[in-house]
PDB file of N, CA and C in Angstrom:
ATOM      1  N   UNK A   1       0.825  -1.198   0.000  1.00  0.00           N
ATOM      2  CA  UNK A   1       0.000   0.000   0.000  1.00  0.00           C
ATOM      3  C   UNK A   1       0.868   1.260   0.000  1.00  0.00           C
ATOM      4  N   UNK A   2       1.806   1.153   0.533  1.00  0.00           N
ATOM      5  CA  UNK A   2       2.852   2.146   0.618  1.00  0.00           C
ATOM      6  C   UNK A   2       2.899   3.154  -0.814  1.00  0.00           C
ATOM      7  N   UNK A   3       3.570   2.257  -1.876  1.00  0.00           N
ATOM      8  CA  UNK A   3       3.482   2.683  -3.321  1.00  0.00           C
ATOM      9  C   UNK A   3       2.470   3.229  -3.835  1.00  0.00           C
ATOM     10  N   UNK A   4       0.984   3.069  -3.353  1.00  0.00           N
ATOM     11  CA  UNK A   4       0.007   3.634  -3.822  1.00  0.00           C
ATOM     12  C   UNK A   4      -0.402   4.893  -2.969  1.00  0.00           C
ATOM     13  N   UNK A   5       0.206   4.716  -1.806  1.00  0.00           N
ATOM     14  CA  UNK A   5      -0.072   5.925  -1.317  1.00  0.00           C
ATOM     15  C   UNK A   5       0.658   7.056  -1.395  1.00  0.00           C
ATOM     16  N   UNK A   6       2.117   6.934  -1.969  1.00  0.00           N
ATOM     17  CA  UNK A   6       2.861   7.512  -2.619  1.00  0.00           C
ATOM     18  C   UNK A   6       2.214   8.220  -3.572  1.00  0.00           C
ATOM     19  N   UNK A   7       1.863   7.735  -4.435  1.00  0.00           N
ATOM     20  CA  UNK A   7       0.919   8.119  -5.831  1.00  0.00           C
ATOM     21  C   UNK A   7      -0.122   8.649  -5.044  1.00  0.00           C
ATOM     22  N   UNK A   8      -0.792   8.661  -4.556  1.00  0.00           N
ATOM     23  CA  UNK A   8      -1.663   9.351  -4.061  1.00  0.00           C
ATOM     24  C   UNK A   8      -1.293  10.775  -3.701  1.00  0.00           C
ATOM     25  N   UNK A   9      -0.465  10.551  -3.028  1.00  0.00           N
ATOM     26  CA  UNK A   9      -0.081  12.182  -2.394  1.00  0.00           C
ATOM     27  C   UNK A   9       0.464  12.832  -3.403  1.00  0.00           C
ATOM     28  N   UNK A  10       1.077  12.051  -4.185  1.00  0.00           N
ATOM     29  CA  UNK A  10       2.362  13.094  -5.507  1.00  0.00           C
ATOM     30  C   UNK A  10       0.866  13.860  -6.454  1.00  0.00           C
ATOM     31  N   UNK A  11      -0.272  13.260  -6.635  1.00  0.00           N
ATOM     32  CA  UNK A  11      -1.082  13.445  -7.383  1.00  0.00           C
ATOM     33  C   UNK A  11      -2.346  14.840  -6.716  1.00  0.00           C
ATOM     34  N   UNK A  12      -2.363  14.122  -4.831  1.00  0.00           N
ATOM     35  CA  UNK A  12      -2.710  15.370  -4.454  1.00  0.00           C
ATOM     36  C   UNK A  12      -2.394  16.826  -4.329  1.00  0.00           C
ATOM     37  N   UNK A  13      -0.432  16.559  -4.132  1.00  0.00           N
ATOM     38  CA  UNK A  13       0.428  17.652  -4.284  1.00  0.00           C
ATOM     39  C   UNK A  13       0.336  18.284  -5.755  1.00  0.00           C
ATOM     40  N   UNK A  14       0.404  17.475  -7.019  1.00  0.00           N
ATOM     41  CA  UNK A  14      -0.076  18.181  -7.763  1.00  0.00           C
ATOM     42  C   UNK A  14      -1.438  19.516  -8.171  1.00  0.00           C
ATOM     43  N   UNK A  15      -2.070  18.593  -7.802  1.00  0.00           N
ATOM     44  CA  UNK A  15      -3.962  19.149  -7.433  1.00  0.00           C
ATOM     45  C   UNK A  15      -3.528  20.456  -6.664  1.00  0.00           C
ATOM     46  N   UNK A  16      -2.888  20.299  -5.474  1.00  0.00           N
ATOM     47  CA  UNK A  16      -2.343  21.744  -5.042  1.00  0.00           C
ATOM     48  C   UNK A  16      -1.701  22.959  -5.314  1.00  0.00           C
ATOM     49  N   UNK A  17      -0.804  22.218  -6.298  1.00  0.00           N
ATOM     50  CA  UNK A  17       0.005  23.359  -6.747  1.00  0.00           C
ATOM     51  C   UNK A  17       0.160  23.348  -8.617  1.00  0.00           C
ATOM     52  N   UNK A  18      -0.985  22.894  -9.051  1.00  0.00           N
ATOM     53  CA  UNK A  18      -0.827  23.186 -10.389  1.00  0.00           C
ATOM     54  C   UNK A  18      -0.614  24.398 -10.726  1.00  0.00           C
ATOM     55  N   UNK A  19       0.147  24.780 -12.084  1.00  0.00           N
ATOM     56  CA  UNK A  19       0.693  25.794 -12.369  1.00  0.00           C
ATOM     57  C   UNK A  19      -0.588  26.602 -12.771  1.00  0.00           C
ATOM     58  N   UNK A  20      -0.904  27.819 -13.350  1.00  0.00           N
ATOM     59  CA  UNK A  20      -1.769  28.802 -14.062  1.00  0.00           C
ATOM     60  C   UNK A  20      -1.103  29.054 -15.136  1.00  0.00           C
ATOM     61  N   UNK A  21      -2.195  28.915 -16.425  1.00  0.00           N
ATOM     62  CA  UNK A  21      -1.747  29.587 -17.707  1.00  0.00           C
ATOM     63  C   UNK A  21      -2.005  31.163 -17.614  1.00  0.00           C
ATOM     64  N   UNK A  22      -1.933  31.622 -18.831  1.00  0.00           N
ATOM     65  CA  UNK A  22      -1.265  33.215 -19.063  1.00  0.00           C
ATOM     66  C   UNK A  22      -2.375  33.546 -18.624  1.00  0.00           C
ATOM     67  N   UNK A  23      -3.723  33.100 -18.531  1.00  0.00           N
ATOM     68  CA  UNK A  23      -4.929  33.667 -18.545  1.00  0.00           C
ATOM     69  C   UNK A  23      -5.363  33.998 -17.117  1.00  0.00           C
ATOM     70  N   UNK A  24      -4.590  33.167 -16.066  1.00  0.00           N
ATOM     71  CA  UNK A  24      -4.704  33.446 -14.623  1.00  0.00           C
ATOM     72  C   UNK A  24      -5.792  32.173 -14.627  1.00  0.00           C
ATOM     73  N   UNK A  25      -6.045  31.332 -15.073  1.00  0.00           N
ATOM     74  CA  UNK A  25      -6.993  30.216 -14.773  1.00  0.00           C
ATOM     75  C   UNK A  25      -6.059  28.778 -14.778  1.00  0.00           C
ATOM     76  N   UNK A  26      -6.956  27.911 -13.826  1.00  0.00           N
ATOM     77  CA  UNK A  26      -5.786  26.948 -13.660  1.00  0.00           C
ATOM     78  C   UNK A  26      -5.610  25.854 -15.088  1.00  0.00           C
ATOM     79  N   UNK A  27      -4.771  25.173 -14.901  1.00  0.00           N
ATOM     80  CA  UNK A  27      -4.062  24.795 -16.113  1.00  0.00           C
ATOM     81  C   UNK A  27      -4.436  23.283 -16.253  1.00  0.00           C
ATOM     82  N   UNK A  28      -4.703  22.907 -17.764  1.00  0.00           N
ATOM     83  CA  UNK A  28      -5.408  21.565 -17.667  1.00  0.00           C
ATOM     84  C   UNK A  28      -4.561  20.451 -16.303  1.00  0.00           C
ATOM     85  N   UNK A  29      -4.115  20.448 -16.372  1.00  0.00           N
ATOM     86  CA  UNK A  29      -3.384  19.464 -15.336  1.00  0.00           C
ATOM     87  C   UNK A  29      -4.148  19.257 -14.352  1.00  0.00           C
ATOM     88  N   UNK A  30      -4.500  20.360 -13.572  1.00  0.00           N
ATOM     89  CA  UNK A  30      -5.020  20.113 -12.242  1.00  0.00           C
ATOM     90  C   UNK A  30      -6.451  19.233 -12.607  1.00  0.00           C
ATOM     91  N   UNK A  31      -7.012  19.710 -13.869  1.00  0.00           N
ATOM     92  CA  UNK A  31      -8.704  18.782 -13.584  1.00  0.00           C
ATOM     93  C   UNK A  31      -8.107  17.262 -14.230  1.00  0.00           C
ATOM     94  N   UNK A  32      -7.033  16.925 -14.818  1.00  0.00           N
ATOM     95  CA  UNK A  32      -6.528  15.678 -15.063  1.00  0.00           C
ATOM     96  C   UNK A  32      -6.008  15.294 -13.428  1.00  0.00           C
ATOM     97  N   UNK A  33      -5.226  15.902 -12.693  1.00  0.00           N
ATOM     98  CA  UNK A  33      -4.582  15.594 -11.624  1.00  0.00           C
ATOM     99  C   UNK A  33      -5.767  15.182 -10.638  1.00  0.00           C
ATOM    100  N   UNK A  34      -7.278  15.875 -10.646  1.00  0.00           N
ATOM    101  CA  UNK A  34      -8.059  16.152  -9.896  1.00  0.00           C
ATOM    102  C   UNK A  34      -8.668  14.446 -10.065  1.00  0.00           C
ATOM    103  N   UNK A  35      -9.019  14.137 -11.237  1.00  0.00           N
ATOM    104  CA  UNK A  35      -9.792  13.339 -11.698  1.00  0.00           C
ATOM    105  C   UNK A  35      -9.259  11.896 -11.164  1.00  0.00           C
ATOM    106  N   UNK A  36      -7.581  12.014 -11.448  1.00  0.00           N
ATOM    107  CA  UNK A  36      -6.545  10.787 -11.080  1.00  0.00           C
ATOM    108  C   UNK A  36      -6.646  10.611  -9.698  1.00  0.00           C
ATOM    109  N   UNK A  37      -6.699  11.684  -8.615  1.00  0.00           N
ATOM    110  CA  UNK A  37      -6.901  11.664  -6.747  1.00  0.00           C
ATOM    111  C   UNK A  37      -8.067  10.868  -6.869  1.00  0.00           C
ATOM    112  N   UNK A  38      -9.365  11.273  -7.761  1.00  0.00           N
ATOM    113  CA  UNK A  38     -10.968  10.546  -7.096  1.00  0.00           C
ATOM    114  C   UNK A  38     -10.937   9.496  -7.627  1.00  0.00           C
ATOM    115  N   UNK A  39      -9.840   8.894  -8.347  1.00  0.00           N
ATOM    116  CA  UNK A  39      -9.921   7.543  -9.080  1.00  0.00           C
ATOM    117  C   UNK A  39      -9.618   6.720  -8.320  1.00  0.00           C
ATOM    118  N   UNK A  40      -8.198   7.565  -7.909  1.00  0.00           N
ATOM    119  CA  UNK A  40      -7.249   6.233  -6.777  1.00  0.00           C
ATOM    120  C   UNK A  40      -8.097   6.703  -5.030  1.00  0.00           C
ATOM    121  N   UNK A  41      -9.255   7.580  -4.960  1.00  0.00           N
ATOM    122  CA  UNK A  41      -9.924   7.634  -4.016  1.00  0.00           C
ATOM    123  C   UNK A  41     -10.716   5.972  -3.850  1.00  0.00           C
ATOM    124  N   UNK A  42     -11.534   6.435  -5.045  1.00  0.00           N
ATOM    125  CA  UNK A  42     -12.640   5.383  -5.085  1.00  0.00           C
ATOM    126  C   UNK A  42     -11.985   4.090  -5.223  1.00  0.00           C
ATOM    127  N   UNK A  43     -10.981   3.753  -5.791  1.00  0.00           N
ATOM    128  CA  UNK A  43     -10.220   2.448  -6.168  1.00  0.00           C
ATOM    129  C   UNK A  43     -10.026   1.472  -4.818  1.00  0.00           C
ATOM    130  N   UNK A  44      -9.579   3.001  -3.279  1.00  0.00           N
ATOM    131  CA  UNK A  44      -9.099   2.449  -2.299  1.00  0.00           C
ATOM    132  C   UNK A  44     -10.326   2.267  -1.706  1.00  0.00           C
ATOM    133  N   UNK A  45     -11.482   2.852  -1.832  1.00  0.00           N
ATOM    134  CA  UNK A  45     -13.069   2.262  -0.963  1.00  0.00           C
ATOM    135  C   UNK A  45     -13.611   1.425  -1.885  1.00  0.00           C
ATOM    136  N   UNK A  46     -13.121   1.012  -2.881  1.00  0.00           N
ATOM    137  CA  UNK A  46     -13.434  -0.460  -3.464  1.00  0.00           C
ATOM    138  C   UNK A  46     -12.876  -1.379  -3.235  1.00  0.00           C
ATOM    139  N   UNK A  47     -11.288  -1.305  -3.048  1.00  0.00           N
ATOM    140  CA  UNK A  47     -10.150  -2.772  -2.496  1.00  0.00           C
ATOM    141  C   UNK A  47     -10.763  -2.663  -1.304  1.00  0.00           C
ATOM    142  N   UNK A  48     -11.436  -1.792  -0.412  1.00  0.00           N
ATOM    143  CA  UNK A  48     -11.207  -1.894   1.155  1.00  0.00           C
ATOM    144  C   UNK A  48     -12.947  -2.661   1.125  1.00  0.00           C
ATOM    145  N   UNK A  49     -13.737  -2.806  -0.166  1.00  0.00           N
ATOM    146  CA  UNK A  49     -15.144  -3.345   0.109  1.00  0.00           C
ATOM    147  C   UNK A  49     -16.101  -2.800   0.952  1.00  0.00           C
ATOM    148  N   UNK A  50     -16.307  -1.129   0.573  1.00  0.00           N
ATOM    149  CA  UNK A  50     -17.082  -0.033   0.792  1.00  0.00           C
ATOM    150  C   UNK A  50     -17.921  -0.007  -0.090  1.00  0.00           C
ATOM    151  N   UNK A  51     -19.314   0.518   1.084  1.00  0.00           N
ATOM    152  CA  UNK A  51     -20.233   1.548   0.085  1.00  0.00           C
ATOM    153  C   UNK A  51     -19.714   2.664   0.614  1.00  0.00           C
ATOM    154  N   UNK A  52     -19.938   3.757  -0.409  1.00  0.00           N
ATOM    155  CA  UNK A  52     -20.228   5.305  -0.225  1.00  0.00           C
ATOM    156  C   UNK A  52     -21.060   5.523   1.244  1.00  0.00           C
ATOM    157  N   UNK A  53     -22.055   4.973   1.560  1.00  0.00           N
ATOM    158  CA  UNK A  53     -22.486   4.855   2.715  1.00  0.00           C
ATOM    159  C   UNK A  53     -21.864   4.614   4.008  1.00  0.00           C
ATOM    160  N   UNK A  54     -21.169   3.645   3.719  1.00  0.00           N
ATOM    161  CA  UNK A  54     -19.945   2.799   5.120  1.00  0.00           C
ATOM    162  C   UNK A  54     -19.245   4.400   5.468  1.00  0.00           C
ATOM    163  N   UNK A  55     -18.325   4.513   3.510  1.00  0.00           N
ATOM    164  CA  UNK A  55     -17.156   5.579   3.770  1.00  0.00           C
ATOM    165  C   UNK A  55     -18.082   7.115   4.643  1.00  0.00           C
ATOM    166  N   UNK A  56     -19.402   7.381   4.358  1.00  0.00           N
ATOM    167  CA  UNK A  56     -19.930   8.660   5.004  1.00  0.00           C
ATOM    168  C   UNK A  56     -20.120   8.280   6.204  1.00  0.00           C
ATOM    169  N   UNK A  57     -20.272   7.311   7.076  1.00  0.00           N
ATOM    170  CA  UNK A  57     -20.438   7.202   8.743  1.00  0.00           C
ATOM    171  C   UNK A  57     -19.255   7.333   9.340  1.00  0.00           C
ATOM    172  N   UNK A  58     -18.186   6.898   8.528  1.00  0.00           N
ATOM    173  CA  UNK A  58     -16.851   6.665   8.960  1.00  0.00           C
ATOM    174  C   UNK A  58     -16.422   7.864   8.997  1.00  0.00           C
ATOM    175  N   UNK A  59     -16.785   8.384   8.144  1.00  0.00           N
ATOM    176  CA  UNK A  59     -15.940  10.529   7.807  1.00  0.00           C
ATOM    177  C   UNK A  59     -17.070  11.733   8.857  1.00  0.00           C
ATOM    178  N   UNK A  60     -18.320  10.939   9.209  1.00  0.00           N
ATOM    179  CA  UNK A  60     -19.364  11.510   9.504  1.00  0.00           C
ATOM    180  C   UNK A  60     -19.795  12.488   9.067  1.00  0.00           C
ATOM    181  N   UNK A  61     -20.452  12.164   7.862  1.00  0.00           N
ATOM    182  CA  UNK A  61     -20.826  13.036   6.603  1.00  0.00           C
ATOM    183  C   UNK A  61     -21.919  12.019   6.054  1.00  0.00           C
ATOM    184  N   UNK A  62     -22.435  12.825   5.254  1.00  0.00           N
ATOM    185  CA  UNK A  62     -23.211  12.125   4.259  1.00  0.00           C
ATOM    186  C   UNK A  62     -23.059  11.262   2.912  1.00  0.00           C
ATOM    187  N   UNK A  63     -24.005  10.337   2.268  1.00  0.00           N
ATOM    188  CA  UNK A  63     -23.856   9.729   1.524  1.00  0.00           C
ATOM    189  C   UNK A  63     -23.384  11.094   0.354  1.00  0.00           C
ATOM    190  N   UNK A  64     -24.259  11.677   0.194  1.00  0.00           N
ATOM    191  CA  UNK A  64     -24.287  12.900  -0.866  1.00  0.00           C
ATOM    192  C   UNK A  64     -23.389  13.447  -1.047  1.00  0.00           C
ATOM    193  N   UNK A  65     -22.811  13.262  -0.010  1.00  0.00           N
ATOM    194  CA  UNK A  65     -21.360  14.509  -0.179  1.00  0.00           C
ATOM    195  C   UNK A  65     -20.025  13.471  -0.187  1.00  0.00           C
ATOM    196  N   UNK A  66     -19.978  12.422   0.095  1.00  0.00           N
ATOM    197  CA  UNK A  66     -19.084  11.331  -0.681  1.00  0.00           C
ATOM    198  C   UNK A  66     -19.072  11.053  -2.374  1.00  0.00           C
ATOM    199  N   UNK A  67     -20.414  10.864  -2.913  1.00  0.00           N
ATOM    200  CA  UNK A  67     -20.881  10.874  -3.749  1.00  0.00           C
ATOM    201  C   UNK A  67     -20.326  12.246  -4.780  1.00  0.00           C
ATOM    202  N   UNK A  68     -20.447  13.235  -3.784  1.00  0.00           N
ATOM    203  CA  UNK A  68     -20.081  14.499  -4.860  1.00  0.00           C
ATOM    204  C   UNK A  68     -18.677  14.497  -4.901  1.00  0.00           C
ATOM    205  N   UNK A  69     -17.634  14.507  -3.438  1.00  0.00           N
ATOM    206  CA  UNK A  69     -16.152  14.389  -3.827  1.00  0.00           C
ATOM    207  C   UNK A  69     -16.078  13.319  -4.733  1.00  0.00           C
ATOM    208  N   UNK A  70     -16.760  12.437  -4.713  1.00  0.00           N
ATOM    209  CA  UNK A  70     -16.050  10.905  -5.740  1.00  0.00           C
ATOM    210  C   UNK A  70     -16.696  11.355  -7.675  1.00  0.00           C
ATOM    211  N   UNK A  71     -17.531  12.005  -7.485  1.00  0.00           N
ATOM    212  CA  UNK A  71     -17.962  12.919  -9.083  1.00  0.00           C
ATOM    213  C   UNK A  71     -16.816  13.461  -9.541  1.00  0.00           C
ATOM    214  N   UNK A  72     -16.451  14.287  -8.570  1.00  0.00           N
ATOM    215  CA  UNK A  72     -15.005  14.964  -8.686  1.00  0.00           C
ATOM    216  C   UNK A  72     -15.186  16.373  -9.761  1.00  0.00           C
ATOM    217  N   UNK A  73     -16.851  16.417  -9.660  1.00  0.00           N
ATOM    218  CA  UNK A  73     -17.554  17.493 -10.732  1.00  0.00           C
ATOM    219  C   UNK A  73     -17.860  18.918  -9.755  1.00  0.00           C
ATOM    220  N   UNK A  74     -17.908  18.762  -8.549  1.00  0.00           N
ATOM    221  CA  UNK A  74     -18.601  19.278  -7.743  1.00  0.00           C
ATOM    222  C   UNK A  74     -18.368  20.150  -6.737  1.00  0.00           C
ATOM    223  N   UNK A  75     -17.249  19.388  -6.450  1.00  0.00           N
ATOM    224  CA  UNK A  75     -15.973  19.667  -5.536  1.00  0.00           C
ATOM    225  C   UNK A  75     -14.856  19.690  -5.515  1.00  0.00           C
ATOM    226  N   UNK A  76     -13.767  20.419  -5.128  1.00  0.00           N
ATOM    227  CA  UNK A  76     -12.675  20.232  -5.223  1.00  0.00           C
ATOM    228  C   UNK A  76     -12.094  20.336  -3.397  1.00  0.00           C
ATOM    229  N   UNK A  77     -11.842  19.125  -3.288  1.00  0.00           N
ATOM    230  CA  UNK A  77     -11.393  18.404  -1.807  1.00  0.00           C
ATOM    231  C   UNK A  77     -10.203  18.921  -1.115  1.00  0.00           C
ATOM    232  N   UNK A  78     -10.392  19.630   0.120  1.00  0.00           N
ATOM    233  CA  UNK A  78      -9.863  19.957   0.607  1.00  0.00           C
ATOM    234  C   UNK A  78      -8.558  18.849   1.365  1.00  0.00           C
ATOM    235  N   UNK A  79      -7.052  19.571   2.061  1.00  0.00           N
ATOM    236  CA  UNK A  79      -6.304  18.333   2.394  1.00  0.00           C
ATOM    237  C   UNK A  79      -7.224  17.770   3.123  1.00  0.00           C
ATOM    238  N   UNK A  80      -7.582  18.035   4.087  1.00  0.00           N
ATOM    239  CA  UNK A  80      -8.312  17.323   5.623  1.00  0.00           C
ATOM    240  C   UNK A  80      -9.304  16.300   5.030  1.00  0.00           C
ATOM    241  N   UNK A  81     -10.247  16.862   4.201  1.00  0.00           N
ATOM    242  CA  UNK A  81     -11.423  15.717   3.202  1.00  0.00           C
ATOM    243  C   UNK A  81     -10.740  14.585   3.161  1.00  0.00           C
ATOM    244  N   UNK A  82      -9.646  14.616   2.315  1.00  0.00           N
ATOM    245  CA  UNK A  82      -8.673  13.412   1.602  1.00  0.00           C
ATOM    246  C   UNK A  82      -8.302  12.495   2.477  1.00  0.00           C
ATOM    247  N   UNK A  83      -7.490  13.169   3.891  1.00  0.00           N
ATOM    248  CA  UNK A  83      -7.033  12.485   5.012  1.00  0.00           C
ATOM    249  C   UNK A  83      -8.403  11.547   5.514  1.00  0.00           C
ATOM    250  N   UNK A  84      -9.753  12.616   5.736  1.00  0.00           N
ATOM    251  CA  UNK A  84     -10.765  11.928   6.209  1.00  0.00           C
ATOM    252  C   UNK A  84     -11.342  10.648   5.093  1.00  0.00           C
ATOM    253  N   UNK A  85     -11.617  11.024   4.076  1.00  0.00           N
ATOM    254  CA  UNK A  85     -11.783   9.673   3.392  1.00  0.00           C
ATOM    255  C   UNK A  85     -10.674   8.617   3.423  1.00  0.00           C
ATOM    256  N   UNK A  86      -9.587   8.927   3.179  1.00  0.00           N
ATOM    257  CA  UNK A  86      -8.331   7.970   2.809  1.00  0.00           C
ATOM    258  C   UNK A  86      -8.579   7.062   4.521  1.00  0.00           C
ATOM    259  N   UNK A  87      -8.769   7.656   5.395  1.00  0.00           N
ATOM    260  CA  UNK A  87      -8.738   7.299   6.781  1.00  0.00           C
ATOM    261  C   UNK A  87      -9.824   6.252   6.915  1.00  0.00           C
ATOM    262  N   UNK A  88     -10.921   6.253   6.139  1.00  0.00           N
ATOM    263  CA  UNK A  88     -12.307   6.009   6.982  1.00  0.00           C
ATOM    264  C   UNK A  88     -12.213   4.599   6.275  1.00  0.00           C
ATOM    265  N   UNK A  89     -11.159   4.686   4.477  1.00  0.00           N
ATOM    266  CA  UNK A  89     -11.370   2.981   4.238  1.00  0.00           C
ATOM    267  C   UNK A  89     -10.202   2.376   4.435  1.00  0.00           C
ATOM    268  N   UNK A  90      -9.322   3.042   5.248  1.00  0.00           N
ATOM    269  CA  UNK A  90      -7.871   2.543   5.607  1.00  0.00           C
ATOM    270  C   UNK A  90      -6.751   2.644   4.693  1.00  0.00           C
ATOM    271  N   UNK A  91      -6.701   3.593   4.292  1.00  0.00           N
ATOM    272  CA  UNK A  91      -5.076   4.142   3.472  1.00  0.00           C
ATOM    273  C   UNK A  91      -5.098   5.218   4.470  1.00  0.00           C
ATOM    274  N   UNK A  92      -3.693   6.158   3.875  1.00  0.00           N
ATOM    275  CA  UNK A  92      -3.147   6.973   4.491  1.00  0.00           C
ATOM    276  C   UNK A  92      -2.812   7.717   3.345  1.00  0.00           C
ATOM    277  N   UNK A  93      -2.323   9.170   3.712  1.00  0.00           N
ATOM    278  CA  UNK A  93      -1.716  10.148   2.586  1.00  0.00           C
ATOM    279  C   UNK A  93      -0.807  10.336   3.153  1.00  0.00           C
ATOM    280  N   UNK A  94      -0.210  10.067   2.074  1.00  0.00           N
ATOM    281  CA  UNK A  94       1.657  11.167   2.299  1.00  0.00           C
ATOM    282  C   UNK A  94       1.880  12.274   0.747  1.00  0.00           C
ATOM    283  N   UNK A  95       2.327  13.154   1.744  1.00  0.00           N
ATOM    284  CA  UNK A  95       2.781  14.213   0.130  1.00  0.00           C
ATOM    285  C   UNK A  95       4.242  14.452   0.521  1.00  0.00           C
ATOM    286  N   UNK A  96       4.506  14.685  -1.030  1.00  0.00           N
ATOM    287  CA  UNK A  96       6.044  14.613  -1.181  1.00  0.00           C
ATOM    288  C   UNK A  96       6.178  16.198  -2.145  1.00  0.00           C
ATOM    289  N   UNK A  97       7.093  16.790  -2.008  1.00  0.00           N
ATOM    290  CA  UNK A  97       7.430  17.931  -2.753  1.00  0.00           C
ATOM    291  C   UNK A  97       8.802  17.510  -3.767  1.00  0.00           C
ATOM    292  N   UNK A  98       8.219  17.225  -5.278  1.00  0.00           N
ATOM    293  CA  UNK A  98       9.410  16.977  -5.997  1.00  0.00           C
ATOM    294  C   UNK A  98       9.387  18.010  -7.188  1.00  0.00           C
ATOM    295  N   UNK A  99      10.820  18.226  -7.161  1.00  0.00           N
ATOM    296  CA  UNK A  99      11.395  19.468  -8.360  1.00  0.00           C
ATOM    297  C   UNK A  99      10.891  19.279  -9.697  1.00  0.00           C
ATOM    298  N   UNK A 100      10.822  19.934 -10.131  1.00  0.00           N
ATOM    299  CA  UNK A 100      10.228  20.314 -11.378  1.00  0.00           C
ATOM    300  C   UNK A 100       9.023  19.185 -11.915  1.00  0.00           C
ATOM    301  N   UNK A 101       8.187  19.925 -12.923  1.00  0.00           N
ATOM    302  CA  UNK A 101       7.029  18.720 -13.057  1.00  0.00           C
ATOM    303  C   UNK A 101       7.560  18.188 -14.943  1.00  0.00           C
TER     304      UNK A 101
END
């Protein structure tokens, strides 16, 4: 799990600090980077044999609002969210700061 949680964080750190084009709007990357976090979100409350339901009692939240971070249309997930989901089906986050993208 280690390795994937690696990837996890390098992908959230991305999501954080994507660059801005000339226009001052953020830069395709981040909604690719965004999309890759709710993939390997949902991937880990599927290996762990979750509903969306389980993961919202566990975060103490609602079905709806699991549902909307995992759309990944709706929201854009704060660190603490991530920790709280990653937590509730048993991964962990680590972020790493690496030079240049």
């Amino acid at each position: 799990m280690s390795e994937a949680s690696a990837l996890l964080a390098c992908r959230l750190a991305m999501l954080s600090y994507a660059r801005h084009n000339r226009r001052g709007q953020r830069a395709p990357l981040r909604d690719r980077v965004l999309r890759v976090l709710v993939a390997d979100l949902v991937a880990a409350r599927t290996a762990a044999g979750m509903t969306q339901h389980e993961v919202a009692m566990r975060m103490w939240t609602t079905k709806s609002a699991v549902s909307r971070l995992e759309s990944g249309r709706y929201a854009r997930p704060t660190l603490d969210t991530v920790e709280k989901y990653a937590l509730a089906v048993g991964a962990r986050v680590e972020i790493r700061v690496r030079p240049g993208w």
